[in-house]
C-alpha atoms as a PDB file:
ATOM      1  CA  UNK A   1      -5.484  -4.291 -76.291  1.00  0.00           C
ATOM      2  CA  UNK A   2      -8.694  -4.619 -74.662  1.00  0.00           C
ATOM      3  CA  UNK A   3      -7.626  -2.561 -71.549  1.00  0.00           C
ATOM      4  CA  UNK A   4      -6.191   0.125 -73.794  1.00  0.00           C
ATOM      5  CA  UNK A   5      -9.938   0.089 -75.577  1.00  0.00           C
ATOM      6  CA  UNK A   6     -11.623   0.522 -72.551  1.00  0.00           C
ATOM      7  CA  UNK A   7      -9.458   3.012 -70.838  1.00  0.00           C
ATOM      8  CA  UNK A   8     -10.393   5.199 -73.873  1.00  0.00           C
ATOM      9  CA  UNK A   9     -13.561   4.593 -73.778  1.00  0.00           C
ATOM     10  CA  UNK A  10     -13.719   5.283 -70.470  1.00  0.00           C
ATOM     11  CA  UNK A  11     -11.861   8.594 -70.954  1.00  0.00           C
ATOM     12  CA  UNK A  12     -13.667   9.507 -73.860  1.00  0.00           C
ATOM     13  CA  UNK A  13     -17.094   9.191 -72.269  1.00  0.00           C
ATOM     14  CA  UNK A  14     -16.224  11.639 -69.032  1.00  0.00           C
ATOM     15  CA  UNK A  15     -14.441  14.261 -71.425  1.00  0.00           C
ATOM     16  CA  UNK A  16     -16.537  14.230 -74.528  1.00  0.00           C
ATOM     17  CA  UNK A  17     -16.074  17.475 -76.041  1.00  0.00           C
ATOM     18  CA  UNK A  18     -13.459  16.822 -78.901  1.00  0.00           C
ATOM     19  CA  UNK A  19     -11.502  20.102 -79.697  1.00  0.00           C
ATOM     20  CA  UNK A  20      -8.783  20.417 -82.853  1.00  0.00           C
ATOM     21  CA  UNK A  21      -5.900  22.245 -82.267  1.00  0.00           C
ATOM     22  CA  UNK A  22      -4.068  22.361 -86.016  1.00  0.00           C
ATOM     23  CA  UNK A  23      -5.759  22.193 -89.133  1.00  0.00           C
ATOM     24  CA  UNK A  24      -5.338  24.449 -92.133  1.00  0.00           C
ATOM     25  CA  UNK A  25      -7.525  25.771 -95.269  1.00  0.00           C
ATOM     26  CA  UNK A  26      -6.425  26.595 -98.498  1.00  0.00           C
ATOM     27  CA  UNK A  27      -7.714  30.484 -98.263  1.00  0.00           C
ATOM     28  CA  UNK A  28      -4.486  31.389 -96.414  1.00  0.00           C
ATOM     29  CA  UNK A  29      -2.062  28.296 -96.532  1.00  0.00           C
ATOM     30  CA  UNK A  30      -1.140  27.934 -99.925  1.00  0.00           C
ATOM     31  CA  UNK A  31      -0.124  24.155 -98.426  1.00  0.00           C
ATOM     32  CA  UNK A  32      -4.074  23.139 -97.987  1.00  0.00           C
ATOM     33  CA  UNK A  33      -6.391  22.092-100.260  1.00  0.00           C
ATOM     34  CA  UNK A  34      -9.849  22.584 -98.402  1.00  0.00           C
ATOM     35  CA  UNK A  35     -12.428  25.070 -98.545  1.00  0.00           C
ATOM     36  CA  UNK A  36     -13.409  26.413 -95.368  1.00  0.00           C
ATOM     37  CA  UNK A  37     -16.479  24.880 -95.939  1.00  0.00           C
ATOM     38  CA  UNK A  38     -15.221  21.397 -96.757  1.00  0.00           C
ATOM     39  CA  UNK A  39     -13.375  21.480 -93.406  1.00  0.00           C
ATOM     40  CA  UNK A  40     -16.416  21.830 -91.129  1.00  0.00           C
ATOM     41  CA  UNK A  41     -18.178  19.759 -92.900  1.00  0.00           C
ATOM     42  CA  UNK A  42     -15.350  17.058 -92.229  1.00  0.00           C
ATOM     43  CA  UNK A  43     -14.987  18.051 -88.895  1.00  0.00           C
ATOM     44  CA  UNK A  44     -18.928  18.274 -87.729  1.00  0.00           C
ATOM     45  CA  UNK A  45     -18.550  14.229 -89.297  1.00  0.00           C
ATOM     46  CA  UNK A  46     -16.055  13.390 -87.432  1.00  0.00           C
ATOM     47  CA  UNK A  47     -17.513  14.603 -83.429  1.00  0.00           C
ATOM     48  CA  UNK A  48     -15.430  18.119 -83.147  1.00  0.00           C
ATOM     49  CA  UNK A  49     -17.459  20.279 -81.161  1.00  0.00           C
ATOM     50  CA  UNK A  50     -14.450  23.091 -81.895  1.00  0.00           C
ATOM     51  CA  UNK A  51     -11.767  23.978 -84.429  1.00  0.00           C
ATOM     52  CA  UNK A  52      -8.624  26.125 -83.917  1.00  0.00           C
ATOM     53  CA  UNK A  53      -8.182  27.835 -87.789  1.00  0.00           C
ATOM     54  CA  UNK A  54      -4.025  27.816 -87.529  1.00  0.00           C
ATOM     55  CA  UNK A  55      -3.557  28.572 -90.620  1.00  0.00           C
ATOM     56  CA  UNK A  56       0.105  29.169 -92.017  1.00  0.00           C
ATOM     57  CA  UNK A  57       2.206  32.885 -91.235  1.00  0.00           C
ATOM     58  CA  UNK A  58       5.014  32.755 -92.926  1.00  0.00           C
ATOM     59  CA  UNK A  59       6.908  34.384 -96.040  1.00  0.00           C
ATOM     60  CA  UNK A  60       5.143  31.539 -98.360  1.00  0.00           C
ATOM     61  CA  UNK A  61       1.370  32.807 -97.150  1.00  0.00           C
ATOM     62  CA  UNK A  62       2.102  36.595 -98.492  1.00  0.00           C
ATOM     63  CA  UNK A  63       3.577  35.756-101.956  1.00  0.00           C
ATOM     64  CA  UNK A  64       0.792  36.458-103.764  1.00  0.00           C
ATOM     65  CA  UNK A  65       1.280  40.516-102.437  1.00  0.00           C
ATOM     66  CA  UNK A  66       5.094  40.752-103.718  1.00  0.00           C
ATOM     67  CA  UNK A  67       5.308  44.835-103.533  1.00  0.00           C
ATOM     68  CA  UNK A  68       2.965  45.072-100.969  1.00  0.00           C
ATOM     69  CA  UNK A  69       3.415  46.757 -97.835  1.00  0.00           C
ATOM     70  CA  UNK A  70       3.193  44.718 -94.719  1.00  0.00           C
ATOM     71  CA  UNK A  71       0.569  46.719 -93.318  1.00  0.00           C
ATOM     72  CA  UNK A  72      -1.334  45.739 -96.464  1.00  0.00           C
ATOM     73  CA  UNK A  73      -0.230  41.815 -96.012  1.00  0.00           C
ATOM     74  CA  UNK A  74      -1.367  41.420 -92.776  1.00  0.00           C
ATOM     75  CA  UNK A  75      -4.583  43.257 -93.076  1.00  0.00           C
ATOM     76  CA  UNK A  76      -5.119  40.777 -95.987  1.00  0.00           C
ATOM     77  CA  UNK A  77      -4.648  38.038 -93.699  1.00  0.00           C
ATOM     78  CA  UNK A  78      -7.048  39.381 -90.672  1.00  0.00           C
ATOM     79  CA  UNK A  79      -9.247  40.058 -93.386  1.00  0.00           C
ATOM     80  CA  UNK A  80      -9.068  35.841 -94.664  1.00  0.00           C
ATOM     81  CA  UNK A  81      -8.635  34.504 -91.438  1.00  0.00           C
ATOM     82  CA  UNK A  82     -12.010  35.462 -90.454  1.00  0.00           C
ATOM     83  CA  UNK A  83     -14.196  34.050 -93.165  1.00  0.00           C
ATOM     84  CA  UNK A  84     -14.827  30.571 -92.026  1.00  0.00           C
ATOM     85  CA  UNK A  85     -16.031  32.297 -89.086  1.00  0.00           C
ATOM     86  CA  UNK A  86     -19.542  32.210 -91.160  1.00  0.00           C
ATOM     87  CA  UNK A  87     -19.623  27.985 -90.734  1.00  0.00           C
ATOM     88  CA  UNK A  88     -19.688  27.889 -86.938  1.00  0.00           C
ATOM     89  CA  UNK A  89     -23.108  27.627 -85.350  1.00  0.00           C
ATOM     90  CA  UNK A  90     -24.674  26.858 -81.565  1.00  0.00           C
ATOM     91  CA  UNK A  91     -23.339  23.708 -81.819  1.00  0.00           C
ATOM     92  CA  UNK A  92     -19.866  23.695 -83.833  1.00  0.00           C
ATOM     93  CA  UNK A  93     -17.684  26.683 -82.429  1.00  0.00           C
ATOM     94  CA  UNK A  94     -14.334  28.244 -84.799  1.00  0.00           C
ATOM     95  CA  UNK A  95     -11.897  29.502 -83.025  1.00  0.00           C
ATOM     96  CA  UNK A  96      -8.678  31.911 -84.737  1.00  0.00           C
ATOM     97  CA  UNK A  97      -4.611  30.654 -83.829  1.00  0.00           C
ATOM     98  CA  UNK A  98      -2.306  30.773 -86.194  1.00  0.00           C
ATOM     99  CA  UNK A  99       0.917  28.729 -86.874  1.00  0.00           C
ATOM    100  CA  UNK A 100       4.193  30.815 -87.554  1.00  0.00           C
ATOM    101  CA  UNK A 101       7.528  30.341 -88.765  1.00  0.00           C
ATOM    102  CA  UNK A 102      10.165  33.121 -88.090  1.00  0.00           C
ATOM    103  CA  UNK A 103      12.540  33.810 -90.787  1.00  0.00           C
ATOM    104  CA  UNK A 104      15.789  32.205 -91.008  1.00  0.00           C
ATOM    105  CA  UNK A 105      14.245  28.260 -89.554  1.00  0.00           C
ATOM    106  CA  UNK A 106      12.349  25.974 -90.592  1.00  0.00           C
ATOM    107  CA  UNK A 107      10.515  25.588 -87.185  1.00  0.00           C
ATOM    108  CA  UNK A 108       6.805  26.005 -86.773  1.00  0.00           C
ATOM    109  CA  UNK A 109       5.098  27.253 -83.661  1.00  0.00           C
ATOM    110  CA  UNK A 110       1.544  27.477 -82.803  1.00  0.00           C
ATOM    111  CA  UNK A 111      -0.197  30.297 -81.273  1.00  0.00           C
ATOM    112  CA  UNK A 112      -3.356  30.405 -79.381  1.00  0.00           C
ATOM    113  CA  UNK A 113      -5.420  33.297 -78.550  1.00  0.00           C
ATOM    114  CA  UNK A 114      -4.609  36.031 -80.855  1.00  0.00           C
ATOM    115  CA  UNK A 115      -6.494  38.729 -81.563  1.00  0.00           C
ATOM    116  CA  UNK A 116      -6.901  40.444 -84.837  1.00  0.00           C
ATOM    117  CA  UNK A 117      -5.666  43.703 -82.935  1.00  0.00           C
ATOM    118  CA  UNK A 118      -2.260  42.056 -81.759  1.00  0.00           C
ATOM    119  CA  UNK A 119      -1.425  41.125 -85.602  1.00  0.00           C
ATOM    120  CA  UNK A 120      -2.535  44.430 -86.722  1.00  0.00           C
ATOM    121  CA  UNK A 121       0.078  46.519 -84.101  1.00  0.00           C
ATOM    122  CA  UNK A 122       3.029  44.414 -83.737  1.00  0.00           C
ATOM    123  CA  UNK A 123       4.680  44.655 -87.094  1.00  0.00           C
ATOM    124  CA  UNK A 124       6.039  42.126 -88.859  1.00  0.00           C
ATOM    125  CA  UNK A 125       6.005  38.703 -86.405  1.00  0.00           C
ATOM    126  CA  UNK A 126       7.759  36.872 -89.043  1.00  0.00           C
ATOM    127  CA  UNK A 127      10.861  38.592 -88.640  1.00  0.00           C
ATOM    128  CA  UNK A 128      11.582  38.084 -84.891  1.00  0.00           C
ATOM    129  CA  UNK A 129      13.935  35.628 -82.997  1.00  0.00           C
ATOM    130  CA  UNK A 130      11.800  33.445 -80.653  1.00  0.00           C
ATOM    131  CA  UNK A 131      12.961  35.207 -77.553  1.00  0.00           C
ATOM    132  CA  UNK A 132      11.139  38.432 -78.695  1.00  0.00           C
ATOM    133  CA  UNK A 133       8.220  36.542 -79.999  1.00  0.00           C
ATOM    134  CA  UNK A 134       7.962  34.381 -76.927  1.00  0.00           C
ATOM    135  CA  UNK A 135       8.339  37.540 -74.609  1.00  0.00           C
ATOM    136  CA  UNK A 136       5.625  39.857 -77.089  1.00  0.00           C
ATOM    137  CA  UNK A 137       3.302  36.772 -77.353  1.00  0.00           C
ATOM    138  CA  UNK A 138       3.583  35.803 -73.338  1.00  0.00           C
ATOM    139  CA  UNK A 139       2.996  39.630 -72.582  1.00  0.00           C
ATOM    140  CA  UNK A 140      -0.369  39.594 -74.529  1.00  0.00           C
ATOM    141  CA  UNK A 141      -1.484  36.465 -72.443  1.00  0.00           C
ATOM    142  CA  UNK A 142      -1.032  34.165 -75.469  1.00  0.00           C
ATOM    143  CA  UNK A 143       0.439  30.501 -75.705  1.00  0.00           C
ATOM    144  CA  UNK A 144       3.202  29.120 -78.033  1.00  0.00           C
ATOM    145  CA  UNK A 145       4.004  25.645 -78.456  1.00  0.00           C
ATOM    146  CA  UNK A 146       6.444  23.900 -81.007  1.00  0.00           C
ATOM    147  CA  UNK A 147       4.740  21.810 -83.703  1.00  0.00           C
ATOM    148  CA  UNK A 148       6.061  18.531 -84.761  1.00  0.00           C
ATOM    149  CA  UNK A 149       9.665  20.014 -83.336  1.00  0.00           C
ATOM    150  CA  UNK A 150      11.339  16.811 -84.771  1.00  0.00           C
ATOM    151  CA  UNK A 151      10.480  16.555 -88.103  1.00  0.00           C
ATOM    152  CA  UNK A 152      13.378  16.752 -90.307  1.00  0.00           C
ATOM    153  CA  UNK A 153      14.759  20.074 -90.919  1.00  0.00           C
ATOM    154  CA  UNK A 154      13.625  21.529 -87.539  1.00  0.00           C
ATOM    155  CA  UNK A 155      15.305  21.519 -84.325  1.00  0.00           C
ATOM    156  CA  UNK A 156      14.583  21.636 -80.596  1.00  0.00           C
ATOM    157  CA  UNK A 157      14.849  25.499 -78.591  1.00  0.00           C
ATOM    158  CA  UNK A 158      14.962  26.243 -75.239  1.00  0.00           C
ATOM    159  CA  UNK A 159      12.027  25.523 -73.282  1.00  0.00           C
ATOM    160  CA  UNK A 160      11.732  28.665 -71.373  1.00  0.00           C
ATOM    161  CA  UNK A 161      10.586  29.697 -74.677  1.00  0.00           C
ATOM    162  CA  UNK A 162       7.397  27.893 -74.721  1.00  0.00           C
ATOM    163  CA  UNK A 163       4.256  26.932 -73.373  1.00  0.00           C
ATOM    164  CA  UNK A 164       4.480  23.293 -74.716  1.00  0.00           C
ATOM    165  CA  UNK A 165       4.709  20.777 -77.845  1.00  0.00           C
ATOM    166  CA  UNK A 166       2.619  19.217 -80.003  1.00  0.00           C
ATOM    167  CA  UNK A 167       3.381  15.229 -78.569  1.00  0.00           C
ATOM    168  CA  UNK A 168       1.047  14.191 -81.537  1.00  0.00           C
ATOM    169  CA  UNK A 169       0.679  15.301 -85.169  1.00  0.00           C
ATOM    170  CA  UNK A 170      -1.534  13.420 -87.733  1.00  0.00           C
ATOM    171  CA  UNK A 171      -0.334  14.498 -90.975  1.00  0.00           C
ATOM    172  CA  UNK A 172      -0.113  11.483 -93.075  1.00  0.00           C
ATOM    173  CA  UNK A 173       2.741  13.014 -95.345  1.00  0.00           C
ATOM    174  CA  UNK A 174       5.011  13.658 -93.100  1.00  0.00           C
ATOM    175  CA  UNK A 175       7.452  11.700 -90.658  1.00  0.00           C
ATOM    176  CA  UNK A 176       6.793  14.070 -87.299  1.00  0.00           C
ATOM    177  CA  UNK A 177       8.248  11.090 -85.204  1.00  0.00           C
ATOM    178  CA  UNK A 178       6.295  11.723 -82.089  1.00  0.00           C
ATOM    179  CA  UNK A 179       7.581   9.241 -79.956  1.00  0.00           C
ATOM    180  CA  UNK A 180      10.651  11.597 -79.822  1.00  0.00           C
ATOM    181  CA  UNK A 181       8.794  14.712 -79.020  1.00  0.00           C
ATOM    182  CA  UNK A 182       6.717  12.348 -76.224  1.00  0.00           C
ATOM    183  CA  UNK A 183      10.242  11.642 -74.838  1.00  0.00           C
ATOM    184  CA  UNK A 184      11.324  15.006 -74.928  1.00  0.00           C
ATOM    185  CA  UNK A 185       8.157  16.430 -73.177  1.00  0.00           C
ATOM    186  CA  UNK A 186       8.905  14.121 -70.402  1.00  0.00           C
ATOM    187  CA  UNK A 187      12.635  15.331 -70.415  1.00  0.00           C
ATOM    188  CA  UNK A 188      11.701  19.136 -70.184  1.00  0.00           C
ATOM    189  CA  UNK A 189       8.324  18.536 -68.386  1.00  0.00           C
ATOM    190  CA  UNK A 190       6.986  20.363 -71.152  1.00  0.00           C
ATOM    191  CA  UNK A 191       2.775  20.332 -71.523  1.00  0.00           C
ATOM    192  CA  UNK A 192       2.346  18.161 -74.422  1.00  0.00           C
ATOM    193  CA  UNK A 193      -0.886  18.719 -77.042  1.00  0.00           C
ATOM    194  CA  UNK A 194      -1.906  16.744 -80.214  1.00  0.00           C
ATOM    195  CA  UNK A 195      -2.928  18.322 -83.899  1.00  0.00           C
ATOM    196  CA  UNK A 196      -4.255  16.263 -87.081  1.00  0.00           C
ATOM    197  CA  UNK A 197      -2.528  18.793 -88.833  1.00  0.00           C
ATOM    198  CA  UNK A 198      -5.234  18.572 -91.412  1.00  0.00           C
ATOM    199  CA  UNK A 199      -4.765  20.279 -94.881  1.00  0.00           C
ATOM    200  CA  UNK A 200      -6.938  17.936 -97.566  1.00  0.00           C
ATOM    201  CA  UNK A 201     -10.361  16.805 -97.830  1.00  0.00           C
ATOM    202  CA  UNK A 202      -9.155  13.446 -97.301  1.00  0.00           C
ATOM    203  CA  UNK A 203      -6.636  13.708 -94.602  1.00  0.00           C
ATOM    204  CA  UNK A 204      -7.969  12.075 -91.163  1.00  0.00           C
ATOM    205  CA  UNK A 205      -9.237  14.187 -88.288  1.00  0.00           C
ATOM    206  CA  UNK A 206      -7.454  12.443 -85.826  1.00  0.00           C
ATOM    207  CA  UNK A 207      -5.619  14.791 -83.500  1.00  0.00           C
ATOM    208  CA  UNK A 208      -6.687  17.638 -80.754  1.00  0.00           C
ATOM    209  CA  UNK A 209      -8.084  17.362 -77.056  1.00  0.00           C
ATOM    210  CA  UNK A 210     -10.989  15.771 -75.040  1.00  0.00           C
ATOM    211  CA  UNK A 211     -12.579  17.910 -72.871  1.00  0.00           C
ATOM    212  CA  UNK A 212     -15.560  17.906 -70.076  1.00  0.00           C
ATOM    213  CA  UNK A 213     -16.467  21.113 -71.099  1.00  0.00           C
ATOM    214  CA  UNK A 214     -16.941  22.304 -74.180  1.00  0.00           C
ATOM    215  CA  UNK A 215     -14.513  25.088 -75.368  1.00  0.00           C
ATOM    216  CA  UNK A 216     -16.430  27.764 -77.088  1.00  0.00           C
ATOM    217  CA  UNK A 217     -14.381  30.727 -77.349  1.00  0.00           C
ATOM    218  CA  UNK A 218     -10.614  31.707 -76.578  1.00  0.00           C
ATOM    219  CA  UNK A 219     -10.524  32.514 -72.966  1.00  0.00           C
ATOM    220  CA  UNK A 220     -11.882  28.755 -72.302  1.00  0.00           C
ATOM    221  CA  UNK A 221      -9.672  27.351 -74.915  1.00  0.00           C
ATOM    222  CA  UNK A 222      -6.558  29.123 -73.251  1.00  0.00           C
ATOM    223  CA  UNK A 223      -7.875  28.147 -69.361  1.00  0.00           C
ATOM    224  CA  UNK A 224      -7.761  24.578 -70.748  1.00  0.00           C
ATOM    225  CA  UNK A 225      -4.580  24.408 -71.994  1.00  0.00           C
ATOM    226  CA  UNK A 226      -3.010  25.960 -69.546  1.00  0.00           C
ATOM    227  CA  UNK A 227      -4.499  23.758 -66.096  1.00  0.00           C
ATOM    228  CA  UNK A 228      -4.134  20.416 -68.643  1.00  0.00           C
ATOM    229  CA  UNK A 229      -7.559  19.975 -67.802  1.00  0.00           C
ATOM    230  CA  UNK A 230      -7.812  17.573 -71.248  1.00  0.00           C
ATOM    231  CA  UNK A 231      -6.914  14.044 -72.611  1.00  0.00           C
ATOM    232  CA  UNK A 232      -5.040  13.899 -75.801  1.00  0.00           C
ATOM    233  CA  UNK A 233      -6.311  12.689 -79.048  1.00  0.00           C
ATOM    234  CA  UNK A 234      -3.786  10.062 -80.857  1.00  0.00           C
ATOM    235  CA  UNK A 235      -5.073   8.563 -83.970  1.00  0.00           C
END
């Protein structure tokens, strides 16, 4: 136990820049129950230098605008996504992904580096297969990787279809038995990344990446997840 301290001590002290990579608010994910406000302030107290917004695309989001057009929807959400935008400051940088689930599964998948422009002109994302989404998302220099792929209900997809997993999820409600997706990543040789999955004011922020640098705006987020140049956060 002592070695295992030290080693992540060690680890923690070359890469200190701690960077979450799933976490929700209760503006858009009708799941959460944080202010965007709250959530900074939990995440300034707990060392995060950076937050990824992910919060939730999928039919549940948008039922609130029943009738609406989708054009209308989704400028809604652009609209919402934005607003905790007005917490970061020069030393606490918010950053925009979002976490989608295509009709017809229960999967989730979470996608880094889009821009309000790319879910403005690429109709509805929601009702894709993950071939077309992978290919769309992948053409736009984005990155897609499974969250918590075995939690009950969702099931593993072909790996050509993504840029990774998430190896570690935090949520405290739910079972995402990581070991399996750890196991799996090694199978597949799949890049693996870690989430808290946050959604409550008192839900730990426990999950995300270490890095030397800190990671202040998409282009470095996306440089860093795609050379591995991080250490996980587990717990």
């Amino acid at each position: 136990k002592d070695v295992v301290f030290y080693i992540r001590l060690y680890r923690r002290n070359i890469m200190p820049y701690k960077t979450e990579l799933h976490m929700h608010t209760a503006d858009i994910s009708v799941c959460a129950r944080v202010t965007p406000e709250e959530a900074v302030r939990d995440y300034k107290a707990a060392g995060y230098r950076t937050i990824v917004v992910t919060n939730h695309m999928n039919r549940a989001t948008f039922q609130h605008m029943a009738g609406a057009s989708w054009e209308e929807q989704i400028q809604w959400y652009v609209t919402a996504r934005k607003k905790i935008l007005e917490y970061a400051d020069a030393d606490f940088s918010i950053l925009l992904g979002f976490e989608l689930r295509l009709d017809g599964c229960e999967n989730d998948y979470l996608v880094y580096g889009a821009t309000d422009d790319f879910l403005l002109h690429n109709g509805d994302l929601m009702a894709m297969t993950l071939p077309d989404f992978s290919a769309l998302a992948h053409q736009n220099g984005l990155l897609l990787y499974q969250a918590h792929p075995f939690r009950y209900h969702m099931t593993m997809v072909k790996e050509q279809y993504l840029d990774g997993v998430e190896a570690y999820n935090g949520n405290a409600r739910h079972d995402s038995h990581n070991f399996l997706t750890v196991t799996w990543a090694g199978y597949t040789h799949l890049p693996m990344t870690s989430g808290s999955d946050y959604h409550r004011p008192q839900d730990p922020c426990n999950g995300g990446i270490l890095t030397d640098m800190p990671i202040t705006n998409d282009d470095e987020l996306l440089a860093a997840l795609m050379t591995k140049n991080y250490t996980l956060l587990r717990g």
